[in-house]
PDB file of N, CA and C in Angstrom:
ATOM      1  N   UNK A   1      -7.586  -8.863 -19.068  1.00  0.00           N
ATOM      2  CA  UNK A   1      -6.200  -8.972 -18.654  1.00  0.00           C
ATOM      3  C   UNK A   1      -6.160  -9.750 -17.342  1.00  0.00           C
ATOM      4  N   UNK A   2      -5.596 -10.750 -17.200  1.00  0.00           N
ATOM      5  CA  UNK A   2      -4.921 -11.813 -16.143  1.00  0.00           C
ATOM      6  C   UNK A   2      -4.770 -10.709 -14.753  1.00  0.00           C
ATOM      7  N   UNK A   3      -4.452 -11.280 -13.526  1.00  0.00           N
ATOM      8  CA  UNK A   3      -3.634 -10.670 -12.852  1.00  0.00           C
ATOM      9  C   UNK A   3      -2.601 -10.324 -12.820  1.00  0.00           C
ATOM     10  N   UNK A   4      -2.196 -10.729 -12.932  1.00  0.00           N
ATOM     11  CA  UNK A   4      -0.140 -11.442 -13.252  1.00  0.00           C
ATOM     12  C   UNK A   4       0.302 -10.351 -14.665  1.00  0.00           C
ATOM     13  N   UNK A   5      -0.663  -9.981 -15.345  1.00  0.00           N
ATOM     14  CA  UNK A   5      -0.502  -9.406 -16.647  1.00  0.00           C
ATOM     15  C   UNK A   5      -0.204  -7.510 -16.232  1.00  0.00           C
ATOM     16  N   UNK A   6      -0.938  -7.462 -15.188  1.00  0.00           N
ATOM     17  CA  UNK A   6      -0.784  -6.042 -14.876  1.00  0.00           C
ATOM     18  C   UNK A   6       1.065  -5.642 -14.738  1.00  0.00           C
ATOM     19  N   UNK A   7       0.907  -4.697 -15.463  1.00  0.00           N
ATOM     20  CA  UNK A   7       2.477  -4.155 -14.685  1.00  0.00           C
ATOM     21  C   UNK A   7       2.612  -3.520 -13.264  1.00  0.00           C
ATOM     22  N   UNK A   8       1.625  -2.847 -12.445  1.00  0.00           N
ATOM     23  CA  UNK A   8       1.474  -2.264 -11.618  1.00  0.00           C
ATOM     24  C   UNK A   8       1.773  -3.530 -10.636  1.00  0.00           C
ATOM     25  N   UNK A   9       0.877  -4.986 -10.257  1.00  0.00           N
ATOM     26  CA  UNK A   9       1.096  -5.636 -10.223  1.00  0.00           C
ATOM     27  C   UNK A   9       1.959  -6.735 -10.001  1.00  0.00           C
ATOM     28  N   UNK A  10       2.924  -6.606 -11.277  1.00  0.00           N
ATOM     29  CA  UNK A  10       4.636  -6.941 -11.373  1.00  0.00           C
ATOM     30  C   UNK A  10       5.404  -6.345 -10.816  1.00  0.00           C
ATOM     31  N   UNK A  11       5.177  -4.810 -10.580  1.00  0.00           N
ATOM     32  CA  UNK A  11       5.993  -4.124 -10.435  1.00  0.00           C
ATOM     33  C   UNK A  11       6.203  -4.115  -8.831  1.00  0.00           C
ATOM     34  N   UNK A  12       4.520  -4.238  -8.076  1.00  0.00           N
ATOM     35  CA  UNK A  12       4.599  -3.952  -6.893  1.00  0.00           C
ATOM     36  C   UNK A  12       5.146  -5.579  -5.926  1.00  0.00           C
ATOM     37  N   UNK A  13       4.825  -6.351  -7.118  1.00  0.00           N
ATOM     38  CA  UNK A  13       5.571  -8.106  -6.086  1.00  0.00           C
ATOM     39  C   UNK A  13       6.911  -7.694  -5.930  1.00  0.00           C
ATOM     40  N   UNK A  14       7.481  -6.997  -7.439  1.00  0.00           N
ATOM     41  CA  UNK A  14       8.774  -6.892  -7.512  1.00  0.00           C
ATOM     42  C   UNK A  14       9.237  -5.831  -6.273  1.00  0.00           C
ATOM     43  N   UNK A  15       8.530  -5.179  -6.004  1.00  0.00           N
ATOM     44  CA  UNK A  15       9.093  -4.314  -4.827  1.00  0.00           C
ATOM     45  C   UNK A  15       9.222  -4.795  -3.794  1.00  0.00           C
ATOM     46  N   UNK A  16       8.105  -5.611  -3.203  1.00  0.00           N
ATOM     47  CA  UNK A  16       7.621  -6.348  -1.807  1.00  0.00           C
ATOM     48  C   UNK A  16       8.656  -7.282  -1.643  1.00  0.00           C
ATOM     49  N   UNK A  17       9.346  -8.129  -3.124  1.00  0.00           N
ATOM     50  CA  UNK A  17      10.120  -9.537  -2.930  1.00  0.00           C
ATOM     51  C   UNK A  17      11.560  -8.577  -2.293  1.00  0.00           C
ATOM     52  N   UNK A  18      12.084  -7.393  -3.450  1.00  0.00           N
ATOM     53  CA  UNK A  18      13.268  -6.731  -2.591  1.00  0.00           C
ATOM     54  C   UNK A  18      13.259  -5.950  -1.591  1.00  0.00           C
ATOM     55  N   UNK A  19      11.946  -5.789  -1.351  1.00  0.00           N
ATOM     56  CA  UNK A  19      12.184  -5.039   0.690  1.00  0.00           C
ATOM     57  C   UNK A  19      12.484  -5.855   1.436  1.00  0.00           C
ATOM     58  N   UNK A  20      11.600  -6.790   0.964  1.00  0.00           N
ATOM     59  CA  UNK A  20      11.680  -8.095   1.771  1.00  0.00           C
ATOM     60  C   UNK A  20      13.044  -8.776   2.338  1.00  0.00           C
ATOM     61  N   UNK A  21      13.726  -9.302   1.251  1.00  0.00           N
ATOM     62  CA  UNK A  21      15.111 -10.065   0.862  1.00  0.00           C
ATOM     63  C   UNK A  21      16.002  -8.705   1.364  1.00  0.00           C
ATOM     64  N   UNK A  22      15.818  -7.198   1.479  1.00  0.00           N
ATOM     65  CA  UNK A  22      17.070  -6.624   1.861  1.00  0.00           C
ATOM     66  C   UNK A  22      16.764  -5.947   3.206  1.00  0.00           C
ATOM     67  N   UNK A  23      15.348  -6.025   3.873  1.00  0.00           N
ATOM     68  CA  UNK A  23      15.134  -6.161   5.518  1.00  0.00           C
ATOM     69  C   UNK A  23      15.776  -7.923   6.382  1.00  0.00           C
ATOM     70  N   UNK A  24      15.755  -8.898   5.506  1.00  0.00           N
ATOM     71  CA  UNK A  24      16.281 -10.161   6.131  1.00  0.00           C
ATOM     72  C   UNK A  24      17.763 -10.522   6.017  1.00  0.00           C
ATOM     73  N   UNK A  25      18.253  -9.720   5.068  1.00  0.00           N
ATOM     74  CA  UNK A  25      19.306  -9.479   4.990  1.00  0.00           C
ATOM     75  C   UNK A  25      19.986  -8.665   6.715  1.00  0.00           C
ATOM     76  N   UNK A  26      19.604  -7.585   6.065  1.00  0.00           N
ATOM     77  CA  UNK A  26      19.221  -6.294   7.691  1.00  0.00           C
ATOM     78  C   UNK A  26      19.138  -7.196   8.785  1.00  0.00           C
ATOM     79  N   UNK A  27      18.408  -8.012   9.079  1.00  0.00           N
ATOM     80  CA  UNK A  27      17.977  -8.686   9.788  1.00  0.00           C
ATOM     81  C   UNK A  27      19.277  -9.472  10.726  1.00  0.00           C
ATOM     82  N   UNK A  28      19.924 -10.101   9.932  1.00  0.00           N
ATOM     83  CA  UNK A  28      21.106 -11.160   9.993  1.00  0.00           C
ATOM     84  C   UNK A  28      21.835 -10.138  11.372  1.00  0.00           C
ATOM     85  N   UNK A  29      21.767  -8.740  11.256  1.00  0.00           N
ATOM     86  CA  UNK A  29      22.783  -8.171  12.127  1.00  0.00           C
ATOM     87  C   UNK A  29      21.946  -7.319  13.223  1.00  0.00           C
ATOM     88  N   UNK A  30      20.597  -7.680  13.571  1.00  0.00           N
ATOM     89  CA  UNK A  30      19.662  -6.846  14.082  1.00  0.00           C
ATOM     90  C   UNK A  30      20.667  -6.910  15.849  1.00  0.00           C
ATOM     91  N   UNK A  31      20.947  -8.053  16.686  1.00  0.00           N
ATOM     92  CA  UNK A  31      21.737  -8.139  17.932  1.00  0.00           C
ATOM     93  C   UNK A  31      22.981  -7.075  17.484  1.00  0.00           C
ATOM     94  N   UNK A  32      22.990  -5.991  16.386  1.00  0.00           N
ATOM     95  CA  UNK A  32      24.284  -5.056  16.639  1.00  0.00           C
ATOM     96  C   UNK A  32      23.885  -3.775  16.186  1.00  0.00           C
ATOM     97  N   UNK A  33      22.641  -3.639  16.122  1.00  0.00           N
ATOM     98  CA  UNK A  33      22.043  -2.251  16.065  1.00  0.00           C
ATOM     99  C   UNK A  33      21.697  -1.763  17.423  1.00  0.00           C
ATOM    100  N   UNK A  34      21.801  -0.460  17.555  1.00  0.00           N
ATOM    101  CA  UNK A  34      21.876   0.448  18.740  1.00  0.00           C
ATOM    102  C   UNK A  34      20.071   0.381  18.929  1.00  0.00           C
ATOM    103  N   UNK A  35      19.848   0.902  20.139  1.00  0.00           N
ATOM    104  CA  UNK A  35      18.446   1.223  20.425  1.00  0.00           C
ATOM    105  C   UNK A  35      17.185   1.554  19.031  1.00  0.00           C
ATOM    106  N   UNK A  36      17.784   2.441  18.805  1.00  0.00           N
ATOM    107  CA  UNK A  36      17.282   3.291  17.543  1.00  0.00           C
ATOM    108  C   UNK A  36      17.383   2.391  16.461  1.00  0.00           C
ATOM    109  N   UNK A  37      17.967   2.220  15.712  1.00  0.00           N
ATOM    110  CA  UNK A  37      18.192   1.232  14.361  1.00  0.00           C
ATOM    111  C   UNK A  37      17.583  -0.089  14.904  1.00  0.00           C
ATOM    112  N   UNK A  38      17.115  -0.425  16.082  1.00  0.00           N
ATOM    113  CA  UNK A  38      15.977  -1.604  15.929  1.00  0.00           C
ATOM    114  C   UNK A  38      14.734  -1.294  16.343  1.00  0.00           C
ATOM    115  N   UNK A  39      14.629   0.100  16.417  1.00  0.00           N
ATOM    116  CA  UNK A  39      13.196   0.743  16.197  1.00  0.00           C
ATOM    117  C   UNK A  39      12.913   0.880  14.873  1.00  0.00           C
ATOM    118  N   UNK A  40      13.655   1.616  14.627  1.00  0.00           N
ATOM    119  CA  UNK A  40      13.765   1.701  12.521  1.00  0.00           C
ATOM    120  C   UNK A  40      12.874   0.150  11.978  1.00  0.00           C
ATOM    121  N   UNK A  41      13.952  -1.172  12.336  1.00  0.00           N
ATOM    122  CA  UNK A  41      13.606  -2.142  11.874  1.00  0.00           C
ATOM    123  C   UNK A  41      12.679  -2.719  12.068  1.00  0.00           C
ATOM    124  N   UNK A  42      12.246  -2.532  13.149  1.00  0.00           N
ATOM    125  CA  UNK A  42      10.473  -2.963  13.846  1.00  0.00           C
ATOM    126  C   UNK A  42       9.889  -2.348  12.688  1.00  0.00           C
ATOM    127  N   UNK A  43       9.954  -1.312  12.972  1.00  0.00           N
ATOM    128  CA  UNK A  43       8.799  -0.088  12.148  1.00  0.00           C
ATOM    129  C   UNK A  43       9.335  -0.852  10.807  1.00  0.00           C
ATOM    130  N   UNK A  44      10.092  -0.698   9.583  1.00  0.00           N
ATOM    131  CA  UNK A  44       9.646  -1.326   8.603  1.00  0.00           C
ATOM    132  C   UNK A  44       9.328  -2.933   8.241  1.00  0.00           C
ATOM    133  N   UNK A  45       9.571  -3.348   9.501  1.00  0.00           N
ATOM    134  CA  UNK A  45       9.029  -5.007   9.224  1.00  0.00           C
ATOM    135  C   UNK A  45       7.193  -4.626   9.283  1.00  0.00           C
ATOM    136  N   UNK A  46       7.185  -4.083  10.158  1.00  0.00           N
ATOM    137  CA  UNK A  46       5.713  -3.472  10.187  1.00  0.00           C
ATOM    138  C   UNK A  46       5.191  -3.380   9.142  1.00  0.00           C
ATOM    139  N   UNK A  47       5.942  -2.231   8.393  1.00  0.00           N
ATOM    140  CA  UNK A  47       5.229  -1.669   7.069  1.00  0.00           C
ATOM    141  C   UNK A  47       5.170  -2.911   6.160  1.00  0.00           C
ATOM    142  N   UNK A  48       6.559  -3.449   5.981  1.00  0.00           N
ATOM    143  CA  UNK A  48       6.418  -4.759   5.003  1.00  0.00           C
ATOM    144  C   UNK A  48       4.876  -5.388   5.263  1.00  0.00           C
ATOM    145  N   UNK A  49       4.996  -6.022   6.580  1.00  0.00           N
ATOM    146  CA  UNK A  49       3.873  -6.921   6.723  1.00  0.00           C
ATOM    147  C   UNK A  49       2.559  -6.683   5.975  1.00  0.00           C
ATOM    148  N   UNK A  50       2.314  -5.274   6.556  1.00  0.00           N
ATOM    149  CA  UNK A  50       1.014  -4.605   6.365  1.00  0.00           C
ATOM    150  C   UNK A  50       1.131  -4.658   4.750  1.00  0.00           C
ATOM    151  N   UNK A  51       2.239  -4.365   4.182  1.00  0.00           N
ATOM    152  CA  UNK A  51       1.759  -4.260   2.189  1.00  0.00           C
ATOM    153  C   UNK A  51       1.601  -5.637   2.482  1.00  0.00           C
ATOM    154  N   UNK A  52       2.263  -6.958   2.557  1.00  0.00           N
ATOM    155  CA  UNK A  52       2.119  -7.967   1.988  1.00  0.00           C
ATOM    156  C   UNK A  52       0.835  -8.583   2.617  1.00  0.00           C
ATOM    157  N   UNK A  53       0.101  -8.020   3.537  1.00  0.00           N
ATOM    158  CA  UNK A  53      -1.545  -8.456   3.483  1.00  0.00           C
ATOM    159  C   UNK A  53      -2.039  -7.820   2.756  1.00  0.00           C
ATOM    160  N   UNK A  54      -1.986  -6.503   2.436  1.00  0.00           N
ATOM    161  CA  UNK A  54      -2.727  -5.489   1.826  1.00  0.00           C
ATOM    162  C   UNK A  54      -2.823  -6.363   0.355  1.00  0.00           C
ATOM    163  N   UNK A  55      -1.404  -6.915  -0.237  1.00  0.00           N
ATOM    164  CA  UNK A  55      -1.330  -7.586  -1.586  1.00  0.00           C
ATOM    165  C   UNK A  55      -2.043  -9.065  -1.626  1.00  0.00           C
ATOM    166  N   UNK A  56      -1.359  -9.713  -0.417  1.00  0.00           N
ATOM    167  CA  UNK A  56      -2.341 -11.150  -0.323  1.00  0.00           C
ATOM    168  C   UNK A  56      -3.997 -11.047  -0.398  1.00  0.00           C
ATOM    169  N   UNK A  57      -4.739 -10.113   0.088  1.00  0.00           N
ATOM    170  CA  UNK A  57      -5.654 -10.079   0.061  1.00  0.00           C
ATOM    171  C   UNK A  57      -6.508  -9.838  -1.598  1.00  0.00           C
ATOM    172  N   UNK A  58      -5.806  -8.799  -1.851  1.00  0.00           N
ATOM    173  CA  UNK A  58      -5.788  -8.492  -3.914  1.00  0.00           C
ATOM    174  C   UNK A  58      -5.749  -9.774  -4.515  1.00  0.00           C
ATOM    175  N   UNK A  59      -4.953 -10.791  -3.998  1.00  0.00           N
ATOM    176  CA  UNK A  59      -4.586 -12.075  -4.924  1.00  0.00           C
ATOM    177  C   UNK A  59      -6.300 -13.094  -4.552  1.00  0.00           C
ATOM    178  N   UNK A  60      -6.707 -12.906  -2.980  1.00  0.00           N
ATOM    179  CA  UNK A  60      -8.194 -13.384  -2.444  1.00  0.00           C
ATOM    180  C   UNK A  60      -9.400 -12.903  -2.661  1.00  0.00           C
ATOM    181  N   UNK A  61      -8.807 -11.631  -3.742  1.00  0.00           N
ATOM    182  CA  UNK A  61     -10.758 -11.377  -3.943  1.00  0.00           C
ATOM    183  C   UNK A  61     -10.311 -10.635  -5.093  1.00  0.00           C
ATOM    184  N   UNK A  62      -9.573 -11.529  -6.396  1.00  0.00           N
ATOM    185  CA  UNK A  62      -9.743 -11.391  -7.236  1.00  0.00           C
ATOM    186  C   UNK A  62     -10.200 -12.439  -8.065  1.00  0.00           C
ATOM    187  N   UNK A  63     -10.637 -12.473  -9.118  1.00  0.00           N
ATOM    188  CA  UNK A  63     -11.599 -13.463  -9.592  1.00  0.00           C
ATOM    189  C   UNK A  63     -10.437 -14.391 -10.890  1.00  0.00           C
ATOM    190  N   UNK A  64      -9.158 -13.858 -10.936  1.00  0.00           N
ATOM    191  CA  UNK A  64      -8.034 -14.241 -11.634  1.00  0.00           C
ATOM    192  C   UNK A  64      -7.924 -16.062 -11.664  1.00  0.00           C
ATOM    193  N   UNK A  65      -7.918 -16.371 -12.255  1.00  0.00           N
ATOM    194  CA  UNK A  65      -7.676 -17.920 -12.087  1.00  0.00           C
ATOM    195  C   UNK A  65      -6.526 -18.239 -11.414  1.00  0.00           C
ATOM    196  N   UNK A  66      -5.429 -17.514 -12.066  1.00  0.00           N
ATOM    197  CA  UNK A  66      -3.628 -17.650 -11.649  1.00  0.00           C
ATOM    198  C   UNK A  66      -3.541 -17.170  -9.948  1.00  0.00           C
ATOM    199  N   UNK A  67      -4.585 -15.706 -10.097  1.00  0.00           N
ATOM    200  CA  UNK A  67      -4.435 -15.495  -8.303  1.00  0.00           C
ATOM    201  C   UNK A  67      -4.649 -16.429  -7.610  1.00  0.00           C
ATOM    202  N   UNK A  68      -5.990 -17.125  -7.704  1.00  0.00           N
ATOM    203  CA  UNK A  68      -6.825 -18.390  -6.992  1.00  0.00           C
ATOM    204  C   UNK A  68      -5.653 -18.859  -6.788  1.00  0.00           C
ATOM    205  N   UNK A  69      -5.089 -19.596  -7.679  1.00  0.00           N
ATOM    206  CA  UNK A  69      -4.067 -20.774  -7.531  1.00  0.00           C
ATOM    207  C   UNK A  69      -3.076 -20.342  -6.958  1.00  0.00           C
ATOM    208  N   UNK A  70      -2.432 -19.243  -6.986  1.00  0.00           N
ATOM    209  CA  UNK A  70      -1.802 -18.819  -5.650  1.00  0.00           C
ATOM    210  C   UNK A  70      -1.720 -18.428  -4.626  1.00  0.00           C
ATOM    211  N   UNK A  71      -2.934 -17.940  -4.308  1.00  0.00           N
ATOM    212  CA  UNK A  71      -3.485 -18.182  -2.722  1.00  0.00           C
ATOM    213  C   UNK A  71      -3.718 -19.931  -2.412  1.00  0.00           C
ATOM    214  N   UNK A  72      -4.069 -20.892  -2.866  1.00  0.00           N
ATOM    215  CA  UNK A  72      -4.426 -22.002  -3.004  1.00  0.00           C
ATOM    216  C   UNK A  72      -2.781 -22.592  -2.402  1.00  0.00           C
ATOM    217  N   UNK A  73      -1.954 -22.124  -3.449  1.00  0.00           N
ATOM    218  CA  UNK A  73      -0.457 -22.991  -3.338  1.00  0.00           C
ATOM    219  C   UNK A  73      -0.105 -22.390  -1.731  1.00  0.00           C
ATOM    220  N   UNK A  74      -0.187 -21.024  -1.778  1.00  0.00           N
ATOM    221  CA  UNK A  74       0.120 -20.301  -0.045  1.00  0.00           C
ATOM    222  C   UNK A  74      -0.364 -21.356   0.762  1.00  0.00           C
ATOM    223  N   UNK A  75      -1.615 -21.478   1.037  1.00  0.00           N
ATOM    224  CA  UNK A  75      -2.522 -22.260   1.541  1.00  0.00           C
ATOM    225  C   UNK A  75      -2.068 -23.491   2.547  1.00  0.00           C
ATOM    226  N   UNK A  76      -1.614 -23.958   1.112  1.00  0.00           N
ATOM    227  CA  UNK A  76      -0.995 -25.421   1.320  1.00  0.00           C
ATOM    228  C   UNK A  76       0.158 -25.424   1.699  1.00  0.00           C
ATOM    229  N   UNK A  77       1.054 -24.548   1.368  1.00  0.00           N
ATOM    230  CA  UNK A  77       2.430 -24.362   1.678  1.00  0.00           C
ATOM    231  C   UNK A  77       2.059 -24.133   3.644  1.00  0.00           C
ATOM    232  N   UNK A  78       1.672 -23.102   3.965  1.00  0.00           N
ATOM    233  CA  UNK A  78       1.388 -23.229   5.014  1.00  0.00           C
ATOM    234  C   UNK A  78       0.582 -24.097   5.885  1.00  0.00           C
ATOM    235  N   UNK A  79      -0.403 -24.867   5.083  1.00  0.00           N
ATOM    236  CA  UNK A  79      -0.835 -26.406   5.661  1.00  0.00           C
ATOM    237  C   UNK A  79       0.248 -27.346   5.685  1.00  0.00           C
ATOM    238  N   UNK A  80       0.861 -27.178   5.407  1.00  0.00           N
ATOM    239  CA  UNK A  80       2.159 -28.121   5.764  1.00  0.00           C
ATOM    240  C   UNK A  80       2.885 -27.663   6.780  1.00  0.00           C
ATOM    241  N   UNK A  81       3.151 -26.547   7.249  1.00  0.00           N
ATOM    242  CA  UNK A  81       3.559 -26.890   8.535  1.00  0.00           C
ATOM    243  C   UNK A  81       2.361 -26.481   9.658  1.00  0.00           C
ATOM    244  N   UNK A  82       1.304 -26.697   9.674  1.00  0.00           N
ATOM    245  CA  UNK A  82       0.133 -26.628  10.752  1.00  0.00           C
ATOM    246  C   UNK A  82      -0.550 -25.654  10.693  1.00  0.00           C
ATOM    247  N   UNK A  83      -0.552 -24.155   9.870  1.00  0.00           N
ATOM    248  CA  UNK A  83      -0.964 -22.821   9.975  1.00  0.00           C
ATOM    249  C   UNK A  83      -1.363 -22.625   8.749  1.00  0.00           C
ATOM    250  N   UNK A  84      -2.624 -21.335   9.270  1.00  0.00           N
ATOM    251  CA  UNK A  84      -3.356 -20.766   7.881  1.00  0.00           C
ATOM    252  C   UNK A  84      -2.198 -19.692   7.381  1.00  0.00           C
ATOM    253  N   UNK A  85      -2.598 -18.838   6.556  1.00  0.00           N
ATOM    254  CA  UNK A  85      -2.319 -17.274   6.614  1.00  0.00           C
ATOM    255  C   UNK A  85      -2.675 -16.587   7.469  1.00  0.00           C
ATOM    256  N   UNK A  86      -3.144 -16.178   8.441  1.00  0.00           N
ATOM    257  CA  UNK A  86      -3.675 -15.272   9.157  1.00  0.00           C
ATOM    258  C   UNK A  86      -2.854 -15.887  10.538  1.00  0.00           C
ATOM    259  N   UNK A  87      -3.000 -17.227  10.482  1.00  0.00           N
ATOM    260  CA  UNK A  87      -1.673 -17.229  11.773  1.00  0.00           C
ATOM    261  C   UNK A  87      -0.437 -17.084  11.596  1.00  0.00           C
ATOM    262  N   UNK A  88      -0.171 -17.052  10.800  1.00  0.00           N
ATOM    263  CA  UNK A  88       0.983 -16.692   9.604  1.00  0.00           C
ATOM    264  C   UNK A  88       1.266 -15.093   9.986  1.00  0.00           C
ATOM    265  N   UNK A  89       0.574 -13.800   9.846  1.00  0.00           N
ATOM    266  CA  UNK A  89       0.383 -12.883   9.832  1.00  0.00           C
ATOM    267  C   UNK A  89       0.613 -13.006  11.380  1.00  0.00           C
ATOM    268  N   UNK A  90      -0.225 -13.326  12.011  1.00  0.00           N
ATOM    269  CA  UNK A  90      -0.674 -12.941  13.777  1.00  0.00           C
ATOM    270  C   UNK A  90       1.077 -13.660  14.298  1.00  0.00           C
ATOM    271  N   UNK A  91       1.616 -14.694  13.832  1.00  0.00           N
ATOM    272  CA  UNK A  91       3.118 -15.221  14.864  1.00  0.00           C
ATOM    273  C   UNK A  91       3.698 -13.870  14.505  1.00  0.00           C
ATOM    274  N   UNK A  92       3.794 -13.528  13.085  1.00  0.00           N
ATOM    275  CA  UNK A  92       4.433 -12.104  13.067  1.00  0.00           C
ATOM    276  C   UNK A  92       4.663 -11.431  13.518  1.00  0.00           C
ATOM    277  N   UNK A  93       3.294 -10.639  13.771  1.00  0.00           N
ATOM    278  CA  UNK A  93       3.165  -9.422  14.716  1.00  0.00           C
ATOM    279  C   UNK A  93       3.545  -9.891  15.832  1.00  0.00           C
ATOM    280  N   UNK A  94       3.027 -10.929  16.500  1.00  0.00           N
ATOM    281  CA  UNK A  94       3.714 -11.260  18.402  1.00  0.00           C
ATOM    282  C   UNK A  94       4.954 -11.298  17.774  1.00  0.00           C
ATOM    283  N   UNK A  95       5.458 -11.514  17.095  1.00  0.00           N
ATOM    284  CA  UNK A  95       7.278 -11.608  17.272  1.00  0.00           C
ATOM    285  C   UNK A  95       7.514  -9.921  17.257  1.00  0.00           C
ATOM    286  N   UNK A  96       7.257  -9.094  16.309  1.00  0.00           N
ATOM    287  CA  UNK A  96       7.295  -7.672  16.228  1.00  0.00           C
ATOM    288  C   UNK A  96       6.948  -7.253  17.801  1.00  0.00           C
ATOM    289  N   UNK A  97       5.574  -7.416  18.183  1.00  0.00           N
ATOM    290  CA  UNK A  97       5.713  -6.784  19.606  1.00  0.00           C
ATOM    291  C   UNK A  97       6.622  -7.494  20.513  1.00  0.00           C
ATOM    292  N   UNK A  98       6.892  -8.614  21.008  1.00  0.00           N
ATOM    293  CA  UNK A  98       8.290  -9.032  21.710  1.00  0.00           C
ATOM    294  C   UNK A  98       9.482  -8.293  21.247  1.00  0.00           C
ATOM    295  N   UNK A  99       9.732  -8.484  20.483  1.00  0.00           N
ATOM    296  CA  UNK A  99      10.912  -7.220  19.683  1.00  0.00           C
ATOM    297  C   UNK A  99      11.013  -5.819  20.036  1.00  0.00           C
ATOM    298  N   UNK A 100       9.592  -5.095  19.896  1.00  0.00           N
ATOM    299  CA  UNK A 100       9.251  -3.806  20.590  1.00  0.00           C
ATOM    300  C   UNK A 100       9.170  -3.554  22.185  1.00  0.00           C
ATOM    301  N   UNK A 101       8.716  -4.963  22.688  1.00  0.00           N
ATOM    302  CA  UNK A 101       8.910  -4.928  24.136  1.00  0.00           C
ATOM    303  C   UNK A 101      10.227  -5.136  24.678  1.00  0.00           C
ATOM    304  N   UNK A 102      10.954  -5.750  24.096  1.00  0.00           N
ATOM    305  CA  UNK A 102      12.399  -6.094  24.379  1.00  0.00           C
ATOM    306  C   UNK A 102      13.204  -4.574  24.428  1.00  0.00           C
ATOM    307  N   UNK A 103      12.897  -3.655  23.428  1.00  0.00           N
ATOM    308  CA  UNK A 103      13.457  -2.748  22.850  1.00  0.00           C
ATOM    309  C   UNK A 103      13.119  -1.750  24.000  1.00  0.00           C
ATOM    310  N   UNK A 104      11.742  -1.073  24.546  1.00  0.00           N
ATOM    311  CA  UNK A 104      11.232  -0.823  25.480  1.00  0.00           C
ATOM    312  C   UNK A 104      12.200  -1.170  26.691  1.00  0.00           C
ATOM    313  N   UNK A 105      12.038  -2.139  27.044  1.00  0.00           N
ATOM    314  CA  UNK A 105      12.633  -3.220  28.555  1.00  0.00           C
ATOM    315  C   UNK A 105      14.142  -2.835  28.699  1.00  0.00           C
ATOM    316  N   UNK A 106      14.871  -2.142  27.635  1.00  0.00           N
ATOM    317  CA  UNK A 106      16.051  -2.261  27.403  1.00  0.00           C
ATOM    318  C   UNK A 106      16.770  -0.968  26.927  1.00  0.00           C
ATOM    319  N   UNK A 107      16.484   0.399  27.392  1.00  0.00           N
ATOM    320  CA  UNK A 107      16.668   1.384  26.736  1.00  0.00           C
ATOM    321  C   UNK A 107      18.110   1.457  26.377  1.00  0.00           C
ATOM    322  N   UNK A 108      19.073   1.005  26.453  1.00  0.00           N
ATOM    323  CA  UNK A 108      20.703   1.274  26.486  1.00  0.00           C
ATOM    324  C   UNK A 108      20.764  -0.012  25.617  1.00  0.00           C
ATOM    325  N   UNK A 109      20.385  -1.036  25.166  1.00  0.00           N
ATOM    326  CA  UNK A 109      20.938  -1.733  24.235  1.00  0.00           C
ATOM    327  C   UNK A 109      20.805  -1.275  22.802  1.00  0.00           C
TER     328      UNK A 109
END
């Protein structure tokens, strides 16, 4: 069985693509959340991140042909604008901790 063939698999991109799409959504109004509700949002951009390495990595050390080629297409997608994955991952997190430090720096907003 393929990668791509698993339902577990399907099921879990399918989860990652709508946390995703309804935290950036979230996102759009983060300058009107109180102290608290952009702790919330730190903390699950967090969690997002962490599954979607936890999954990128499944797609890098699986022996799938279809995975290859989509770590491969990532790759490149991000060679186009100057960065691997992992700096990809790392601007992340510094944006998350600026966010957390801001949040910190700022107890009444």
């Amino acid at each position: 069985m393929g990668f791509f063939d698993s339902e577990i698999v399907q099921q879990e991109a399918r989860q990652l693509f709508e946390d995703y799409h309804s935290l950036m959504q979230l996102g759009g109004d983060y300058g009107k959340f109180d102290r608290e509700g952009k702790i919330l949002y730190i903390g699950r951009m967090e969690e997002m991140m962490e599954r979607y390495r936890i999954f990128m990595k499944r797609f890098e050390l699986s022996d799938d042909f279809m995975a290859r080629m989509t770590v491969e297409q990532l790759q490149t997608q991000l060679g186009q604008f100057g960065m691997t994955s992992q700096q990809m991952f790392d601007n992340m997190n510094r944006t998350l901790e600026r966010m957390k430090q801001e949040v910190e720096a700022n107890p009444y907003s």
